[in-house]
Protein backbone atom coordinates (compact mmCIF):
# COMPACT_ATOMS: atom_id res chain seq x y z
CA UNK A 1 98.31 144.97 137.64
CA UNK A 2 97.56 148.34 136.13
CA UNK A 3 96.77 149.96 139.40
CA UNK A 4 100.45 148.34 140.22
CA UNK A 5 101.90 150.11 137.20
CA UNK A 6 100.70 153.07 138.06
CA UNK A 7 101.97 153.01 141.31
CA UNK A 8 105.44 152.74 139.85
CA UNK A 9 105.46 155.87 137.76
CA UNK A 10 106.40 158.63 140.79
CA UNK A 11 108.14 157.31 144.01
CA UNK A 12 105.94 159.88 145.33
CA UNK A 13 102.66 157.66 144.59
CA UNK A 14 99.33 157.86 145.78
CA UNK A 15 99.55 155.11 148.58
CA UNK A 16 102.92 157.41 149.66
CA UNK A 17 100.52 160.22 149.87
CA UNK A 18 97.55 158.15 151.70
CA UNK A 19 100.22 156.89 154.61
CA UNK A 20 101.95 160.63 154.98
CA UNK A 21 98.64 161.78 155.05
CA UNK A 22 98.22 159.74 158.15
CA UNK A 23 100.89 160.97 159.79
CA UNK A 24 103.44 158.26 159.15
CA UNK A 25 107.32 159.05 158.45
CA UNK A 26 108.61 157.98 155.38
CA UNK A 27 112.37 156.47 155.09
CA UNK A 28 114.06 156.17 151.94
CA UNK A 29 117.22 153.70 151.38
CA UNK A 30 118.71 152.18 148.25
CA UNK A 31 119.80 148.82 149.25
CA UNK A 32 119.25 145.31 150.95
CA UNK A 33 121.39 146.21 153.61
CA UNK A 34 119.49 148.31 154.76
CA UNK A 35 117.00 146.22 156.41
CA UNK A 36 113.69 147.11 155.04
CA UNK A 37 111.94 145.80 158.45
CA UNK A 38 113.64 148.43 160.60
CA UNK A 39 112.27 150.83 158.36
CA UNK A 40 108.48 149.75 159.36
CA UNK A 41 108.48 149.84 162.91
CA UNK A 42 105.59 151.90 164.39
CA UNK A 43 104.82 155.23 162.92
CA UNK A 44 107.03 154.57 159.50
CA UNK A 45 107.02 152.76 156.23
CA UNK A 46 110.03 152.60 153.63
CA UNK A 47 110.59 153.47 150.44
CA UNK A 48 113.15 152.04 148.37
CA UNK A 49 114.31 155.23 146.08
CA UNK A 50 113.77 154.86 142.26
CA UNK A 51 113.72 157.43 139.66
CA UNK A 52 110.87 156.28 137.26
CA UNK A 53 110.91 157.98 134.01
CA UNK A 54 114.00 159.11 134.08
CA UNK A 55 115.32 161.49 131.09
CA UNK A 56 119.33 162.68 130.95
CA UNK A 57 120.32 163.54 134.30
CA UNK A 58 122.05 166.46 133.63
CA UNK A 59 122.13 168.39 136.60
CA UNK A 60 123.25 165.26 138.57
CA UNK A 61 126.04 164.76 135.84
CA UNK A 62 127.77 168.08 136.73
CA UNK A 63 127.72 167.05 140.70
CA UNK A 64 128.57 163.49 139.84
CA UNK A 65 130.41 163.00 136.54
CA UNK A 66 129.35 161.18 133.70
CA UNK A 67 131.20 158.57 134.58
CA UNK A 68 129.28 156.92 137.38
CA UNK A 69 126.46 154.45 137.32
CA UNK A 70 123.27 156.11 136.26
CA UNK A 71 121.31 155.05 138.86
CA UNK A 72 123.20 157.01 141.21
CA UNK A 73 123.08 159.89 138.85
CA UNK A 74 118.87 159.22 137.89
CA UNK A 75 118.17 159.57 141.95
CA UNK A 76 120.36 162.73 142.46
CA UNK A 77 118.69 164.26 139.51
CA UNK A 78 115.41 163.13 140.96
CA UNK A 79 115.83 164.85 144.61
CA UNK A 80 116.94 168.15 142.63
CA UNK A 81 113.82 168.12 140.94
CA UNK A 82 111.92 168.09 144.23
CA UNK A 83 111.22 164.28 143.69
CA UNK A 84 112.09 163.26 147.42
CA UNK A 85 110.60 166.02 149.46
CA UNK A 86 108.47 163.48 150.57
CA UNK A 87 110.80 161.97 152.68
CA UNK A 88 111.47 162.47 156.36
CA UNK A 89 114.70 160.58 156.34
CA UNK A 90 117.19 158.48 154.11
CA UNK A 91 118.56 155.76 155.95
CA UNK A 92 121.70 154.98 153.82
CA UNK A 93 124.31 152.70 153.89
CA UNK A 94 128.29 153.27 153.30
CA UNK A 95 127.65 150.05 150.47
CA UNK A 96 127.61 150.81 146.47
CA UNK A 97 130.12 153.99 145.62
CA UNK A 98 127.56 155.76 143.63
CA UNK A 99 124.52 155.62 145.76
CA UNK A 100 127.01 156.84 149.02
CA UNK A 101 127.97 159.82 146.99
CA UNK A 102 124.24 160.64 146.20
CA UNK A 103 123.33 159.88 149.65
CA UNK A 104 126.04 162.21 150.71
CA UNK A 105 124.90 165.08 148.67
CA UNK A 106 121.68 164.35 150.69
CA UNK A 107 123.36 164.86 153.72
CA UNK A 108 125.88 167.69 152.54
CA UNK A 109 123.27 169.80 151.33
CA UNK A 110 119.99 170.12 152.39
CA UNK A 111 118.45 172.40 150.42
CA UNK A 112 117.62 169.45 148.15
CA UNK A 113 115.44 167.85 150.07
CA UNK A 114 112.13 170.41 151.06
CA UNK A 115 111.89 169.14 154.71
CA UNK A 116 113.44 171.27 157.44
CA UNK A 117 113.42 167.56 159.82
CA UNK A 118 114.96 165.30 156.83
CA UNK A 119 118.40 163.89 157.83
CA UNK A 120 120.59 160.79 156.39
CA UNK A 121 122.37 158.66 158.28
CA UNK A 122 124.95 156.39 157.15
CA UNK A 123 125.33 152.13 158.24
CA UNK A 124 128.77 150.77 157.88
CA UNK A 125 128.36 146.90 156.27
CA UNK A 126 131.02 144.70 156.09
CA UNK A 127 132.62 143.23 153.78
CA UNK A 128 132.79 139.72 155.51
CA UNK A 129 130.26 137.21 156.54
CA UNK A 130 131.47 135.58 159.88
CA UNK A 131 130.11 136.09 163.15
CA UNK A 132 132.60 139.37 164.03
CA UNK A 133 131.00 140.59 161.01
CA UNK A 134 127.49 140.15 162.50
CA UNK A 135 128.24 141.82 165.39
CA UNK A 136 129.63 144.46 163.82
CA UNK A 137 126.56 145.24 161.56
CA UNK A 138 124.59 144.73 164.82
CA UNK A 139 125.98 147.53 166.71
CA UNK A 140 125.99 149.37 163.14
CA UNK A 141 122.08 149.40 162.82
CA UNK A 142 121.31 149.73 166.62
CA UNK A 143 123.38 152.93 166.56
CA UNK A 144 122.50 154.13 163.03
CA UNK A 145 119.23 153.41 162.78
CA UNK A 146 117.18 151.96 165.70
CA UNK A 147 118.97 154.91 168.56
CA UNK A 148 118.57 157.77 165.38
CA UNK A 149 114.92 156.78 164.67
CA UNK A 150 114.22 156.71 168.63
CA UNK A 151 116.37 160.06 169.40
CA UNK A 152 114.99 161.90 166.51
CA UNK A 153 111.91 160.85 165.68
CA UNK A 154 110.35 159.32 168.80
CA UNK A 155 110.25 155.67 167.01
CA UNK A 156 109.16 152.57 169.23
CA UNK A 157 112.24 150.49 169.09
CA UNK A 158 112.02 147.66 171.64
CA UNK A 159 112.84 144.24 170.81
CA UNK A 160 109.44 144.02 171.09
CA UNK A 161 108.31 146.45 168.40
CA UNK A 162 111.36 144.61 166.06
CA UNK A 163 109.48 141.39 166.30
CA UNK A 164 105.79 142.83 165.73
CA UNK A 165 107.78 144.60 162.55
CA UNK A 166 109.68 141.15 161.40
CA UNK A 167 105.88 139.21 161.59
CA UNK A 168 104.53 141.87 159.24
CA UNK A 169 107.79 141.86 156.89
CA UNK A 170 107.50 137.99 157.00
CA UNK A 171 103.81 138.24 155.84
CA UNK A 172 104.62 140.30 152.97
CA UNK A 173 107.40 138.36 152.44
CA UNK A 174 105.45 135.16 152.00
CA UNK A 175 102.52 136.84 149.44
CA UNK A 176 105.47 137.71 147.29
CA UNK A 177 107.05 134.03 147.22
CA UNK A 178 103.95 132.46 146.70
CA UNK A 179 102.99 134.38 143.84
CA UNK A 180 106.43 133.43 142.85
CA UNK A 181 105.80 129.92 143.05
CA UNK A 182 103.34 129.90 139.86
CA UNK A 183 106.73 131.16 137.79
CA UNK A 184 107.89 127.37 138.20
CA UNK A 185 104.98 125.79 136.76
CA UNK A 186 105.57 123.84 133.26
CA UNK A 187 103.65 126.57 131.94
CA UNK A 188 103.53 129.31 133.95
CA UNK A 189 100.67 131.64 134.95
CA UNK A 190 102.43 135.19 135.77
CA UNK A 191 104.67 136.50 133.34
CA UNK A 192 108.29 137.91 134.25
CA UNK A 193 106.51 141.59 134.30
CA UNK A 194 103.64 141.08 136.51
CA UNK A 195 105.97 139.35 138.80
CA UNK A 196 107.95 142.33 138.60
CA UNK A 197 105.02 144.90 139.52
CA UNK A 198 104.25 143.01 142.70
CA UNK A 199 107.56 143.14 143.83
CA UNK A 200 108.17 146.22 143.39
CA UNK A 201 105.66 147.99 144.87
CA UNK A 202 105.99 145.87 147.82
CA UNK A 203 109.70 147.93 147.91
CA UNK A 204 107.82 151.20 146.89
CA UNK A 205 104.48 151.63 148.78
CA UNK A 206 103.63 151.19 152.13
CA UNK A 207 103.64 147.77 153.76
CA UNK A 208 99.89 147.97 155.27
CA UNK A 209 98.08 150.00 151.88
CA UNK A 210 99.78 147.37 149.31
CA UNK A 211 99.65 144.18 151.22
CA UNK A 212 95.93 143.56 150.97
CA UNK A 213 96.33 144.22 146.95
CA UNK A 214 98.87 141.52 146.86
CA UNK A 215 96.45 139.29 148.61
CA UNK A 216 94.30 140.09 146.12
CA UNK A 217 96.41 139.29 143.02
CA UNK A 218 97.62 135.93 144.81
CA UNK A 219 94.11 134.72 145.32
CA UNK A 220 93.48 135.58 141.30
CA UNK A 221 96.86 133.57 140.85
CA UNK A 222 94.79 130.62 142.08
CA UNK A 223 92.13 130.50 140.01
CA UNK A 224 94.14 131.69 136.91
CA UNK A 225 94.38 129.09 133.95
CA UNK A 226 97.80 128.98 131.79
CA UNK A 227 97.44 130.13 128.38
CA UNK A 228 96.91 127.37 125.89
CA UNK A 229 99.01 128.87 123.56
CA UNK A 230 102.07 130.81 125.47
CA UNK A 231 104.51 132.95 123.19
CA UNK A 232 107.54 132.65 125.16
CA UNK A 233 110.39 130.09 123.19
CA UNK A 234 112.75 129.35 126.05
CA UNK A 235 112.32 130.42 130.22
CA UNK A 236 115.56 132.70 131.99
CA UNK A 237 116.65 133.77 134.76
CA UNK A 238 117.70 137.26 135.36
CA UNK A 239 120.52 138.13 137.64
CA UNK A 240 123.10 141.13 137.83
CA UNK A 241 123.03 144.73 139.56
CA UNK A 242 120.31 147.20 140.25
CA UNK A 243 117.17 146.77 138.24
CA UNK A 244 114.11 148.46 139.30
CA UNK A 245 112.75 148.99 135.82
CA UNK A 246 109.87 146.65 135.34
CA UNK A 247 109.63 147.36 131.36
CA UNK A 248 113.47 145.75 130.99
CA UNK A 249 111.94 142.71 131.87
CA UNK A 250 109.03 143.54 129.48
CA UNK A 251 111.17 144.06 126.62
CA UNK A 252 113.32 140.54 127.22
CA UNK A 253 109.43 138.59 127.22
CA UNK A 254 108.41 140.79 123.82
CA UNK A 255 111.70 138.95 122.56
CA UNK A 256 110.37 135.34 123.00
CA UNK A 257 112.14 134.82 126.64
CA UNK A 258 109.49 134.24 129.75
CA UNK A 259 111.59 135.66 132.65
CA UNK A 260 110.88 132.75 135.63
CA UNK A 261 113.50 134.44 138.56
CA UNK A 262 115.02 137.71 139.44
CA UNK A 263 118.56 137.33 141.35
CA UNK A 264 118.91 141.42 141.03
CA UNK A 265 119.05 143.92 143.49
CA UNK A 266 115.68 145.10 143.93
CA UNK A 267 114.56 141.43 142.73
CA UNK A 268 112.86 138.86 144.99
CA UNK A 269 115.64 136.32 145.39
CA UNK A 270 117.02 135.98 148.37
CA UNK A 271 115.46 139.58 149.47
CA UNK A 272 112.21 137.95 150.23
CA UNK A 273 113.09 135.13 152.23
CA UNK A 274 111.85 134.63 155.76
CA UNK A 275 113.28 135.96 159.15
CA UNK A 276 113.43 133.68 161.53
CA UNK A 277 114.60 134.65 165.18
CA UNK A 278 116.57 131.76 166.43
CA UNK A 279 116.40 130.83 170.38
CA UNK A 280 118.48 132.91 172.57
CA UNK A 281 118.72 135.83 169.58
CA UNK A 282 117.24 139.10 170.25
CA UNK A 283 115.22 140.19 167.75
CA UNK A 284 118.02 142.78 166.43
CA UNK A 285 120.50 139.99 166.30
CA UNK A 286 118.03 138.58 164.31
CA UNK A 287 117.90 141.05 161.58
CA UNK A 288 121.42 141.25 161.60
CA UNK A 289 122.27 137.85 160.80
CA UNK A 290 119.55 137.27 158.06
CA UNK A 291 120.49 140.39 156.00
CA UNK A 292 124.01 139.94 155.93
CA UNK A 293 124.27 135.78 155.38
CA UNK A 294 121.75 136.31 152.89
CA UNK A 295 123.06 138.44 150.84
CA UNK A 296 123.78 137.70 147.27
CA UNK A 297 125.68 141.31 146.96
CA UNK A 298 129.31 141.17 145.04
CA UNK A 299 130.96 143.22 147.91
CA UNK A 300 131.78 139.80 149.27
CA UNK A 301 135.16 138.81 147.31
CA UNK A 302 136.15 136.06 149.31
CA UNK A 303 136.69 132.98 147.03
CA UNK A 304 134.57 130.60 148.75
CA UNK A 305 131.61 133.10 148.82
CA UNK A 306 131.80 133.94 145.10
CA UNK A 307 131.70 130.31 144.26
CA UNK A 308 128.35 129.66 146.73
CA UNK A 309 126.73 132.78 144.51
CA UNK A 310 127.80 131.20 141.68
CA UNK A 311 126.45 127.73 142.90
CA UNK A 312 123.19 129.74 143.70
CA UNK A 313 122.40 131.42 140.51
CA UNK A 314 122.76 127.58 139.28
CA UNK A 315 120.27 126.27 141.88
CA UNK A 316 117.80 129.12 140.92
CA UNK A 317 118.24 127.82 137.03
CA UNK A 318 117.44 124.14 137.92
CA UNK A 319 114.32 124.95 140.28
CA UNK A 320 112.71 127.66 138.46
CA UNK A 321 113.33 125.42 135.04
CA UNK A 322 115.24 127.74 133.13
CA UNK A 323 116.76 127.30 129.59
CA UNK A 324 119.49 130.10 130.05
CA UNK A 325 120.46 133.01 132.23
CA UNK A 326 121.08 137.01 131.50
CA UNK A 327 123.19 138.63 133.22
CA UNK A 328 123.02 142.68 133.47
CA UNK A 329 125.12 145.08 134.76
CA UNK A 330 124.64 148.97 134.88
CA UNK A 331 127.05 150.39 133.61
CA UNK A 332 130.12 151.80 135.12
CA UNK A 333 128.87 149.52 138.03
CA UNK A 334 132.60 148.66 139.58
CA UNK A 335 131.47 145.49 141.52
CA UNK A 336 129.12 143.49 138.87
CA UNK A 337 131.66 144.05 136.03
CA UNK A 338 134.25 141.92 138.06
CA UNK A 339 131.22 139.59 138.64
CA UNK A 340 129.62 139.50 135.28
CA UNK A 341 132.60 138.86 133.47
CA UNK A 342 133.10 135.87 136.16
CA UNK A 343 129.45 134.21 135.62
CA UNK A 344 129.79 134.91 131.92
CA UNK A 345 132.49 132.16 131.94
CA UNK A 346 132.30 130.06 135.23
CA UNK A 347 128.27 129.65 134.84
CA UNK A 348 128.88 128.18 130.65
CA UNK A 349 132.27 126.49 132.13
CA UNK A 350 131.34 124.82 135.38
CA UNK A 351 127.09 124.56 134.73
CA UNK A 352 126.45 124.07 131.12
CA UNK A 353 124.34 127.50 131.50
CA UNK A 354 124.16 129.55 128.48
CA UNK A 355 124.59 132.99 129.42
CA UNK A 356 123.53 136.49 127.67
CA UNK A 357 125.53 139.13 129.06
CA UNK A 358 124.97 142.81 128.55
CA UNK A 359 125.97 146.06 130.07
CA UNK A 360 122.91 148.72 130.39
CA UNK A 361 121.94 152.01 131.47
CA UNK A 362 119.44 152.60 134.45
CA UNK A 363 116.80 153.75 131.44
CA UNK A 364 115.84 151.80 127.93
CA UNK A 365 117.72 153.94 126.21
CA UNK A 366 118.99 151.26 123.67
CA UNK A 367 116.38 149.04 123.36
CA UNK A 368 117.16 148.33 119.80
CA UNK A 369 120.51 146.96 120.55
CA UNK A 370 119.02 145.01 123.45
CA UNK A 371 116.04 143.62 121.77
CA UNK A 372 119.05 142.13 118.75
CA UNK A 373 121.28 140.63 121.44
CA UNK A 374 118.38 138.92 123.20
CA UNK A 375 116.68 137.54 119.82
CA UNK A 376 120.26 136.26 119.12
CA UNK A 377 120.31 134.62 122.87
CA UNK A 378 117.01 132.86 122.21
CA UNK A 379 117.75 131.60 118.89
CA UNK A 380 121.32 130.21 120.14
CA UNK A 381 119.65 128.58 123.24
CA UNK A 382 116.35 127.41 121.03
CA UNK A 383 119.64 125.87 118.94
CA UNK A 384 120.89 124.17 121.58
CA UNK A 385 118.18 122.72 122.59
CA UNK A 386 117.20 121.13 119.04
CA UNK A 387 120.75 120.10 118.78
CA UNK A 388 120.26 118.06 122.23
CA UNK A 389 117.36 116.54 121.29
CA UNK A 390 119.16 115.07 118.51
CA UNK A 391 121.91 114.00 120.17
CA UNK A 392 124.48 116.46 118.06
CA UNK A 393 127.21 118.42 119.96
């Protein structure tokens, strides 16, 4: 866990290093649709873009405004620093506003990036999930990722190298849910922030260098016995926008609150679920369809498909055991403050779920503040629960 941690303090990180060393490309993108498996076909590995220790971005504030999500603002202030010049491509998608327009200063200027090759190219997602929409997002990544790695780069690209590519994603895939499995134990043996390490650096480093370390950890998981005495009061879930901060969680266990799921972009739920390539698909068609009908993402405003994410966060409660949910949003996020204010009232309404809901910045910056409103959240749930067991209320 400490070499993990480490690991997470530059994006350009010492197993990033070890595979360019080696020759291999590396491919940045900032979300889940992007498929991360098309980014590890032969020759590459991705890297999903974070801005670790991230001060005031002020540089990115005069391109951007102060007025956008930080996150977008934390990675353009991060590639002016030289951050990214690692990179040999960003393969972006036209998805969250903030990201596009930091993905698009990427592309508009390239001075900020210290790689003569580096280029971005953008996907078009839908905002749909039928099977026009599939189709669509098909011929979206065959012609803005698969032909642009092959053109440009001289990436293998067969339906054959997709399929070698989805068997390795898979694996990882699986190491990550079964060391998630021991987070729905009565009493469970990996805390919310050790969960949180693995599955991050399975986003940050390279597939082949971190996979054997995961092994690793899950065969420690194994053998590992549950603390007598835990010091966490009540288990939640945590669910809402982008979250790749791994000391957020830390700060919600220091409060008394054992974090047992992550339904967050750059969380583990549904992102690590398994591909399966259905008879008669090709192996593209494949991708396509499990990215997009997987999605949890709050593009999708249909009414039917906001209640099933609803309906989800609820299953996610029930099988991981959880006393209560949090819900975060970054702030000036446009999409999860529709949907936070939504599962603020619909999850307490429809599920019996308490909810904590908060709005936050991409960095700790009010931790105080935080650490009162989840003490408050415990204590209220911890309430609840006494209240229940006495049959009041």
């Amino acid at each position: 866990m400490i070499k993990f941690e480490d690991l997470l303090l530059e994006a350009h990180n010492d197993l990033v290093r070890q595979a360019k060393d080696e020759g291999k490309l590396a491919l940045g993108y900032t979300c889940y649709f992007m498929p991360e498996v098309l980014l590890n076909l032969p020759g590459c590995f991705s890297v999903r873009l974070r801005a670790p220790r991230s001060a005031s971005p002020d540089m990115a504030t005069y391109y951007m405004s102060g007025r956008t999500c930080m996150y977008g603002r934390a990675l353009m202030e991060r590639a002016l620093e030289g951050g990214f010049n690692f990179l040999d491509a960003q393969l972006a998608t036209e998805t969250c506003t903030v990201t596009c327009r930091f993905q698009e200063h990427l592309q508009m200027m390239p001075e900020l990036i210290d790689n003569p090759d580096f280029f971005c190219e953008f996907t078009d997602v839908p905002f749909k999930k039928n099977d026009n929409s599939i189709l669509h997002y098909k011929d979206q990544l065959q012609a803005h990722v698969l032909d642009v790695l092959h053109d440009r780069l001289g990436v293998d690209t067969s339906d054959e190298a997709i399929r070698k590519a989805i068997e390795e994603q898979n694996e990882i895939n699986r190491v990550i849910m079964e060391i998630g499995e021991y987070r729905k134990l009565d009493n469970p043996t990996i805390t919310g922030f050790e969960f949180s390490l693995c599955q991050l650096v399975a986003l940050a480093c390279p597939h082949y260098l971190i996979l054997p370390m995961l092994k690793e950890t899950l065969e420690d998981l194994k053998t590992r016995e549950p603390d007598p005495n835990p010091n966490y009061r009540i288990k939640v879930v945590v669910a809402g926008s982008e979250n790749d901060d791994p000391y957020f969680v830390q700060l919600i266990e220091q409060c008394g609150a054992l974090v047992v799921a992550d339904r967050y972009c750059y969380g583990s739920l549904p992102g690590r679920g398994i591909i399966e390539i259905k008879e008669g698909e090709t192996a593209l068609e494949a991708v396509a369809r499990h990215y997009l009908m997987t999605s949890q993402c709050t593009r999708f405003m249909e009414q039917h498909v906001m209640r099933q994410r609803k309906e989800y966060l609820a299953d996610i409660v029930k099988e991981y055991k959880a006393d209560g949910i949090i819900i975060e949003q970054m702030k000036f996020c446009e999409y999860w403050s529709y949907e936070r204010m939504i599962d603020t009232f619909v999850l307490r309404r429809d599920y019996g779920i308490p909810v904590c809901s908060i709005e936050k910045e991409y960095t700790n910056n009010a931790t105080g503040q935080l650490r009162t409103r989840f003490q408050a959240f415990i204590e209220s749930v911890e309430l609840k629960k006494l209240q229940e067991e006495r049959g009041v209320g």
